[in-house]
N, C-alpha and C. Protein backbone atom coordinates (compact mmCIF):
# COMPACT_ATOMS: atom_id res chain seq x y z
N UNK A 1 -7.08 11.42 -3.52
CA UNK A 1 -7.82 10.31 -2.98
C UNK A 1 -6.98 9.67 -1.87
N UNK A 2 -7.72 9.65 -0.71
CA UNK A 2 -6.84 8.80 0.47
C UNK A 2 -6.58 6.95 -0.34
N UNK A 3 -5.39 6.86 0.12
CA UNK A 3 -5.19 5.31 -0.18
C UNK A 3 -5.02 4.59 0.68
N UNK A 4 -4.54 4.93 1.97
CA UNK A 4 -4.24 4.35 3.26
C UNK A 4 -4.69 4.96 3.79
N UNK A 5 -6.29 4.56 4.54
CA UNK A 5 -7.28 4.90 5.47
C UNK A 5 -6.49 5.08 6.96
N UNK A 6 -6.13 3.65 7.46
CA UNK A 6 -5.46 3.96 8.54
C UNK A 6 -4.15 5.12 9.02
N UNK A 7 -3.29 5.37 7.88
CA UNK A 7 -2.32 6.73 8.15
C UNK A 7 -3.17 7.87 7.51
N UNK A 8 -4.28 8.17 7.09
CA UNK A 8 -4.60 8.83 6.11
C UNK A 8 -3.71 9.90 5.25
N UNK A 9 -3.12 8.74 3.98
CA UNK A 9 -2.19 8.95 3.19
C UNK A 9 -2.88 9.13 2.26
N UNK A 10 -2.40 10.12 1.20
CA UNK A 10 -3.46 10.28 -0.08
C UNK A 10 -2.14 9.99 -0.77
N UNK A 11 -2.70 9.68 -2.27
CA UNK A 11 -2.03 9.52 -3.74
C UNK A 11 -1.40 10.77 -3.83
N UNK A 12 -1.58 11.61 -3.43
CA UNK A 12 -0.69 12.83 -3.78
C UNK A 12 0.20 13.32 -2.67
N UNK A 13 0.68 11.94 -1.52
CA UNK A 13 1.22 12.49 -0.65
C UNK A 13 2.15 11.47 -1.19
N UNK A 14 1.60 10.15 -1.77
CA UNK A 14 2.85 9.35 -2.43
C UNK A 14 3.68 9.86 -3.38
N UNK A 15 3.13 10.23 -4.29
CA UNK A 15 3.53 10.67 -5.43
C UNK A 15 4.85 12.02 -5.21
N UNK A 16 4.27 12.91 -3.70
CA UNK A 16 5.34 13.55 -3.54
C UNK A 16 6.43 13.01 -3.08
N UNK A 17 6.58 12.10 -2.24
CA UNK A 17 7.36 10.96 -1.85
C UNK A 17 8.47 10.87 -2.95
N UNK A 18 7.64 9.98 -4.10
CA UNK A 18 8.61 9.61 -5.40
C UNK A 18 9.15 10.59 -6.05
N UNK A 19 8.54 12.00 -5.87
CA UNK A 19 9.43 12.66 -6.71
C UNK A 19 10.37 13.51 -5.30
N UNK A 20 10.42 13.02 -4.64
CA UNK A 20 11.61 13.35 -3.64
C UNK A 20 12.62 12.69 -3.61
N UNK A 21 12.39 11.37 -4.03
CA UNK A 21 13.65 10.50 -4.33
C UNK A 21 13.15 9.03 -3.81
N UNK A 22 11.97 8.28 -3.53
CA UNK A 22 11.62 7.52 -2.65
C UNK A 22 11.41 6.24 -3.98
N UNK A 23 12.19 5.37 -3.94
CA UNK A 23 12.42 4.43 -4.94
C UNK A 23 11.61 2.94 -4.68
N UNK A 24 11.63 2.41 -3.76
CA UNK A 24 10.85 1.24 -3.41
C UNK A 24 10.05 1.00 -2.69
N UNK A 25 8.64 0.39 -2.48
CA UNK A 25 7.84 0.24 -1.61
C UNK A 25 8.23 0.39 -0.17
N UNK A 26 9.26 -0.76 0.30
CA UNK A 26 9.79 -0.93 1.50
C UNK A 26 10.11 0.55 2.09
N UNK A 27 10.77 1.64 1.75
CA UNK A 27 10.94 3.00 1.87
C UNK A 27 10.03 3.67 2.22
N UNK A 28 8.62 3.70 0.92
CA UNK A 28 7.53 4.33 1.28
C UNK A 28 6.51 3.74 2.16
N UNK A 29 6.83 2.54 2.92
CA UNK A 29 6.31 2.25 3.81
C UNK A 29 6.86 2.81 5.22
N UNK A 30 8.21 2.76 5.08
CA UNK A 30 8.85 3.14 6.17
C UNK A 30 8.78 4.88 6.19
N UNK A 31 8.62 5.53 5.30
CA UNK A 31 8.34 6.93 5.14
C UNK A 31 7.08 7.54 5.73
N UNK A 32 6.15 6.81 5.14
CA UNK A 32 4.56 7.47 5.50
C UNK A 32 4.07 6.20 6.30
N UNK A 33 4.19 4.86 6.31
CA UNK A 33 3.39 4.02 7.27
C UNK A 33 2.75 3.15 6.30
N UNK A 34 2.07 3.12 5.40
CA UNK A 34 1.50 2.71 4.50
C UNK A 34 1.26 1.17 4.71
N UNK A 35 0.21 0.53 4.46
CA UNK A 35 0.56 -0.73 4.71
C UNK A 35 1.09 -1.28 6.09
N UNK A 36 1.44 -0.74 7.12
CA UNK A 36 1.63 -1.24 8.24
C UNK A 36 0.75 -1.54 9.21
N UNK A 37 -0.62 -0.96 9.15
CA UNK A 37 -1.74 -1.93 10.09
C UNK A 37 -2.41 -2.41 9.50
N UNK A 38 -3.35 -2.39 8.62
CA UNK A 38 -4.06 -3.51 8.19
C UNK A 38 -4.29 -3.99 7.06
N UNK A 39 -2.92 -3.46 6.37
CA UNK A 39 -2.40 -3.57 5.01
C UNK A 39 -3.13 -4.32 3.35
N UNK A 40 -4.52 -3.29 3.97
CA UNK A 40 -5.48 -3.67 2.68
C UNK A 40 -5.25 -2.70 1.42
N UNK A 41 -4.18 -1.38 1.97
CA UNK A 41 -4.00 -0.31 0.86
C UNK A 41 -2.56 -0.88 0.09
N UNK A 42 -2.13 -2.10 0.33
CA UNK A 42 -0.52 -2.29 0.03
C UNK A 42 -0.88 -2.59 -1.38
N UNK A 43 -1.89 -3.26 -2.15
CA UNK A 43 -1.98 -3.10 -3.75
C UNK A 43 -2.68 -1.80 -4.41
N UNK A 44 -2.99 -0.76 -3.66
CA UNK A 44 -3.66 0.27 -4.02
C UNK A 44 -1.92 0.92 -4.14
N UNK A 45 -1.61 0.93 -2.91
CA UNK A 45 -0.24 2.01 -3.07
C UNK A 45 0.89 1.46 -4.26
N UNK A 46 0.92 -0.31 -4.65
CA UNK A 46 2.07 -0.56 -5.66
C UNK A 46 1.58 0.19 -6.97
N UNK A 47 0.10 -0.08 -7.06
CA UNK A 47 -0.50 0.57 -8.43
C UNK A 47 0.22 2.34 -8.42
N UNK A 48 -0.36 3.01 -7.25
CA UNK A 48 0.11 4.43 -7.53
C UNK A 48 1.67 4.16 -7.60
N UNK A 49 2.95 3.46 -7.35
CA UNK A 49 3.98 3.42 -7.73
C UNK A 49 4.37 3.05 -9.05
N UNK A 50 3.17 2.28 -9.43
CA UNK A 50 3.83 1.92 -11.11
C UNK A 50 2.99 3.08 -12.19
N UNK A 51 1.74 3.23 -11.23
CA UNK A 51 1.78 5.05 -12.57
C UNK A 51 2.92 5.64 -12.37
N UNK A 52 3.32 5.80 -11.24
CA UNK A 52 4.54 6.84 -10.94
C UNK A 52 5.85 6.61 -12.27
N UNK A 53 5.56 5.48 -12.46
CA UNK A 53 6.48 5.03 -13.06
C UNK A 53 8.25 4.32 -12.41
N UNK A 54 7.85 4.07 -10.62
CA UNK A 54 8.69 3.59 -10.23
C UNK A 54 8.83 1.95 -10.21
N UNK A 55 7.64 1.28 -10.21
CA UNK A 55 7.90 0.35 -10.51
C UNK A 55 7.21 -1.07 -11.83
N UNK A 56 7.72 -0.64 -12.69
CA UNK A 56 7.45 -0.88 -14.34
C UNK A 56 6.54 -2.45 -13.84
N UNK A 57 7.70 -2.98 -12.91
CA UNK A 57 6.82 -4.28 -13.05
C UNK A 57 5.75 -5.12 -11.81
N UNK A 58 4.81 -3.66 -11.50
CA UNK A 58 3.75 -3.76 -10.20
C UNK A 58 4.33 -3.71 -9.42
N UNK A 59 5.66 -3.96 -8.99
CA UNK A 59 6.66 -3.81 -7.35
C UNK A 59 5.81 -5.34 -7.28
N UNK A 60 5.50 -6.27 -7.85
CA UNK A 60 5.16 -7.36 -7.16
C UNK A 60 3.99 -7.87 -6.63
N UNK A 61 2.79 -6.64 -7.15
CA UNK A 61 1.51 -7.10 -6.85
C UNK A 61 0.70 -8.00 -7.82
N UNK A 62 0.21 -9.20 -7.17
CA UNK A 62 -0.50 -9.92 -7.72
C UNK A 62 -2.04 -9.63 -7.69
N UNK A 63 -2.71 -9.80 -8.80
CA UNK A 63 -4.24 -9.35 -8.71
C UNK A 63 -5.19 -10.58 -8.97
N UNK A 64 -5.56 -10.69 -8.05
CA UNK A 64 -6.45 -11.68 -7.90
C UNK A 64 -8.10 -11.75 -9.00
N UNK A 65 -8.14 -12.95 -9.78
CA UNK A 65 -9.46 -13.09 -10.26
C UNK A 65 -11.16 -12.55 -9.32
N UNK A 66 -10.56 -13.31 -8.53
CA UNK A 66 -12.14 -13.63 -7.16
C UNK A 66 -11.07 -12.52 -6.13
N UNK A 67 -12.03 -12.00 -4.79
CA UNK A 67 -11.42 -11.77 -3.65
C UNK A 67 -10.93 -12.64 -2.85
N UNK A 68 -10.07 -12.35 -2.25
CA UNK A 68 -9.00 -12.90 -1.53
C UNK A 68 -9.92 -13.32 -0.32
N UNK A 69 -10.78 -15.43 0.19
CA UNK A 69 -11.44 -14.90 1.38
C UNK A 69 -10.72 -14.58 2.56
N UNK A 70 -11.20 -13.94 3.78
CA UNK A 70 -10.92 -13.11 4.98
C UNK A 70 -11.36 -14.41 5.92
N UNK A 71 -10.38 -14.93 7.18
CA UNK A 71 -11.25 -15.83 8.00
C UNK A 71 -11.05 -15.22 9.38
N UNK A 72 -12.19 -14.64 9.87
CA UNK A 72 -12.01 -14.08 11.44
C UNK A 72 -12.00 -14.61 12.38
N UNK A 73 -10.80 -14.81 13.32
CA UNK A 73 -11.19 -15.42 14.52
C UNK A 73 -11.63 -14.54 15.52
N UNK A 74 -12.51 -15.16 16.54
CA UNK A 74 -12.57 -14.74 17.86
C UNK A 74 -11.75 -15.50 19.07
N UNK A 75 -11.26 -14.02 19.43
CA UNK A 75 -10.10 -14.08 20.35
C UNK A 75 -11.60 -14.24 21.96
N UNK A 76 -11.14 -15.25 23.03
CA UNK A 76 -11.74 -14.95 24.19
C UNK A 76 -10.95 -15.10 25.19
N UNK A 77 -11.91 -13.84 26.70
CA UNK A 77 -10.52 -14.04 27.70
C UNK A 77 -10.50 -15.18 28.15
N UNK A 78 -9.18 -14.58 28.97
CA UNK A 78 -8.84 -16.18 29.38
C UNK A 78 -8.97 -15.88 31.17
């Protein structure tokens, strides 16, 4: 399953990651990209790290009751 749309990273490209030696988020971001543009896959990818069993305690993701709201601005020229 892709998890990061924008690098199109799948769960099984993480997972090879971790069993290469890739220990903390910060790494597997800097490895595959993950989370670096529009970083809506960054609690999808901690989950596939704590099946992995790298990080026991979510790496730090908080899960929200309700969705998180989104507020868009419009940018105009100048």
């Amino acid at each position: 399953m892709i998890v990061c749309v924008c690098k199109s990273v799948s769960d099984r490209k993480i997972r090879a990651s971790i069993a290469e030696g890739v220990d903390s988020f910060d790494e597997l971001q800097f490895e595959l990209g993950v989370a670096s543009c529009c970083g809506k896959c960054e609690e999808s990818v901690r989950d596939v790290m704590a099946q992995s069993g790298v990080c026991a305690s979510r790496c730090g993701v908080e899960h929200h009751a309700q969705p998180v709201p989104l507020t868009f601005y419009e940018r105009k020229a100048a």
